[in-house]
Protein backbone atom coordinates (compact mmCIF):
# COMPACT_ATOMS: atom_id res chain seq x y z
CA UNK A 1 82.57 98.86 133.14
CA UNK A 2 84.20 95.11 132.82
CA UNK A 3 81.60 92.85 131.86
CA UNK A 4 83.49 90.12 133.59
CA UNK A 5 83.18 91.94 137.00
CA UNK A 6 79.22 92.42 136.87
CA UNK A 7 78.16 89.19 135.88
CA UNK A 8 80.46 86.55 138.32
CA UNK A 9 79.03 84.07 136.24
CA UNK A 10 80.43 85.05 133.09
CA UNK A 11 83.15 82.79 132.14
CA UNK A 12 84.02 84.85 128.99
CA UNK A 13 87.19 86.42 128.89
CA UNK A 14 89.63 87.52 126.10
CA UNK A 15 91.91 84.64 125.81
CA UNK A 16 88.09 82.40 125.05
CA UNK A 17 87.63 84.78 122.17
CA UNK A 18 91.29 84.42 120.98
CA UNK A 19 90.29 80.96 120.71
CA UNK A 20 87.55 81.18 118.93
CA UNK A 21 88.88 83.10 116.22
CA UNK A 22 87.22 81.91 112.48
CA UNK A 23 88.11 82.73 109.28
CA UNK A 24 85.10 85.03 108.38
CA UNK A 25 84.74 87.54 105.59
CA UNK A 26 82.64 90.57 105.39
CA UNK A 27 80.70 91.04 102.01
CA UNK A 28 83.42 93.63 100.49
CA UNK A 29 86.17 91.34 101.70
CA UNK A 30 84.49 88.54 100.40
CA UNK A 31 84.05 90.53 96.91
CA UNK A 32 87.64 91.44 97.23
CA UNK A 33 89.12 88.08 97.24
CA UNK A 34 86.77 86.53 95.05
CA UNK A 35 87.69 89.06 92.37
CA UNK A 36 91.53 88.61 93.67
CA UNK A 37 91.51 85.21 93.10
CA UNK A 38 89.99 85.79 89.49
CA UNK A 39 93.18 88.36 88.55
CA UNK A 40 95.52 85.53 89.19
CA UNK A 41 93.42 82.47 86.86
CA UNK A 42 95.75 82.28 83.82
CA UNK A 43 95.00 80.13 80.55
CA UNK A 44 97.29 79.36 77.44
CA UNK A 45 95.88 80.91 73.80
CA UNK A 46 96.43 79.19 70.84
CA UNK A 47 98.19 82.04 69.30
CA UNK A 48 102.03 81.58 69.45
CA UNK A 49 103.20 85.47 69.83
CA UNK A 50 103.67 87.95 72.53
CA UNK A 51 101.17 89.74 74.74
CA UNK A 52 101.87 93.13 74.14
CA UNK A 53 98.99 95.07 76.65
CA UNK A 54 95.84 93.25 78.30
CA UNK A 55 93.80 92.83 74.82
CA UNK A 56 96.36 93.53 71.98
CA UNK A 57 98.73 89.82 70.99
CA UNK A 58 101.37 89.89 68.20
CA UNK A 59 101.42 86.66 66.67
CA UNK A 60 104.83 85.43 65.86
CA UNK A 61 105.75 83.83 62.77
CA UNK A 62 108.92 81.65 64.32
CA UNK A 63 106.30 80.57 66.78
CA UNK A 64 108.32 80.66 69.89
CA UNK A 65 105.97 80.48 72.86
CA UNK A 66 102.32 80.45 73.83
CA UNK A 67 101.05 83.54 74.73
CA UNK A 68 99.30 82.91 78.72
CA UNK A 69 96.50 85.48 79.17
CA UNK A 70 94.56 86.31 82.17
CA UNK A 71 91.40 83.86 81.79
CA UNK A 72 88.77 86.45 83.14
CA UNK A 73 90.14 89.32 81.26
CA UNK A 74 90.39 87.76 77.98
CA UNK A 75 86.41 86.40 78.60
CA UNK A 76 85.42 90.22 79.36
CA UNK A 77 87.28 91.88 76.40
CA UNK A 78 86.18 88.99 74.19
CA UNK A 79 82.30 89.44 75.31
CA UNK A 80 82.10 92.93 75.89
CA UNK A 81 80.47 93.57 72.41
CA UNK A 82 77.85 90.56 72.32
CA UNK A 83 76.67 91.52 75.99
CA UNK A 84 76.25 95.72 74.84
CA UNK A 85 73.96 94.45 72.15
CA UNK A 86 71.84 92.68 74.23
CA UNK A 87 72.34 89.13 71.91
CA UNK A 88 70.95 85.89 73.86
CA UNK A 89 74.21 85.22 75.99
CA UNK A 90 74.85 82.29 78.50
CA UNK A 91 76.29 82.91 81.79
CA UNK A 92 79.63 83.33 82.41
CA UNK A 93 81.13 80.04 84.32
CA UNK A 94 83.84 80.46 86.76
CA UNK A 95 85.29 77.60 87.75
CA UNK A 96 86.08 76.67 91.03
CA UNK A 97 89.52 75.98 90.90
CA UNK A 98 90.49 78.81 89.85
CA UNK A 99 89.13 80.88 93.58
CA UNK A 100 91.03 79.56 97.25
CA UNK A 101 88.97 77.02 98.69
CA UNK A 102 88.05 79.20 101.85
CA UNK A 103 86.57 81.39 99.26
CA UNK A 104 84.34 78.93 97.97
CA UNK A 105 83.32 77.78 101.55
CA UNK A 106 82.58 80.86 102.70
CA UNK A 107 80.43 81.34 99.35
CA UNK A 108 78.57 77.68 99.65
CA UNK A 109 77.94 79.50 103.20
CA UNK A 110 75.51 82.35 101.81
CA UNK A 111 71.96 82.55 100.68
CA UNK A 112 71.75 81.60 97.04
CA UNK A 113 70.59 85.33 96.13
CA UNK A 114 73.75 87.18 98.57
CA UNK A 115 75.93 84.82 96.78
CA UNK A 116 75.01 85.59 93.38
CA UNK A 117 75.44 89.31 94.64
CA UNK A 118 78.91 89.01 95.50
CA UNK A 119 80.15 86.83 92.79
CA UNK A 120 78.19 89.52 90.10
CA UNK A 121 80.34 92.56 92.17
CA UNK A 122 83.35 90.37 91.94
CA UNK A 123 82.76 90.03 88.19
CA UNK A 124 82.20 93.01 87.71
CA UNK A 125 85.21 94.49 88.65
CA UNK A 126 86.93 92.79 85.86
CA UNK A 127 84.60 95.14 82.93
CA UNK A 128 84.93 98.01 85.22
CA UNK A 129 88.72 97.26 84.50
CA UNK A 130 88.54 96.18 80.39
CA UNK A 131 85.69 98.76 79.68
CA UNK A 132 85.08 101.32 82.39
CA UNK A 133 82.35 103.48 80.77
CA UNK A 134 80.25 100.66 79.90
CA UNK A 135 79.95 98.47 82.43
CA UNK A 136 77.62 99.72 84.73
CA UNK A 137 75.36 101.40 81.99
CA UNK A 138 75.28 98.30 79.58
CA UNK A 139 77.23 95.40 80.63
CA UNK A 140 75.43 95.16 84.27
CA UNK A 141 72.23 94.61 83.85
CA UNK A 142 72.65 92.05 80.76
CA UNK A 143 75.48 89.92 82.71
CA UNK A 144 75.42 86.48 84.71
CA UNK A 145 77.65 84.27 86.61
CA UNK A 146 77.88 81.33 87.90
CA UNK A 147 80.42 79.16 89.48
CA UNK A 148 80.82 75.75 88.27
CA UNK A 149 80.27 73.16 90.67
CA UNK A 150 79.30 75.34 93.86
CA UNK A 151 77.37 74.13 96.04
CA UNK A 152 73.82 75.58 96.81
């Protein structure tokens, strides 16, 4: 039954909802392109070398380049150890540059406590990736995140 046709007062039709098309994400999506946008933040080392897998760097005696490493990977493999052992550790600050700004709009958009969710899930993903055994077990519970300079 056509909603259109039972209620002649309905001025709703498909073309209004074309119109009103947003740019929404659903939590997972949201997750997904949060933790998207982290994959592609890249940051110069101060070793001169080569990158030779996601943690391992050969430093090069002649010196020839910087080695650019994945910013969020090189934080997780770095960190792994002090967050297992439970020391005193600060949160881990992502900053907002680094994520698409409809991203961080549709984050500011959330309650303070879904937010946190998402960007924790998002985070996550990354020591799922550098240490798959440990991260739900150890590195979950122990972990925070924040982004720098998000709104609440």
């Amino acid at each position: 039954m056509n909603c259109n046709y039972a209620n002649p007062k309905n001025k709703y039709f498909y073309k209004d909802l074309v119109e009103l098309n947003h740019n929404l994400y659903t939590e997972s999506g949201l997750k997904d392109n949060l933790f998207l946008d982290l994959c592609n933040a890249k940051t110069d080392t101060d070793i001169r070398g080569r990158q030779v897998n996601l943690s391992v760097i050969i430093p090069d005696k002649g010196g020839e380049k910087q080695v650019t490493v994945n910013k969020y990977f090189d934080y997780a493999i770095r960190n792994t150890p002090n967050i297992i052992l439970g020391k005193p550790n600060y949160p881990m600050i992502l900053d907002k540059v680094d994520c698409r700004p409809d991203v961080i709009k549709e984050l500011e958009r959330l309650h303070p406590f879904i937010r946190h969710n998402i960007i924790k899930q998002s985070v996550l993903k990354i020591f799922e990736i550098t240490s798959p055994y440990l991260c739900y077990f150890s590195i979950a519970p122990r972990l925070k995140v924040e982004i720098e300079g998000l709104k609440t």
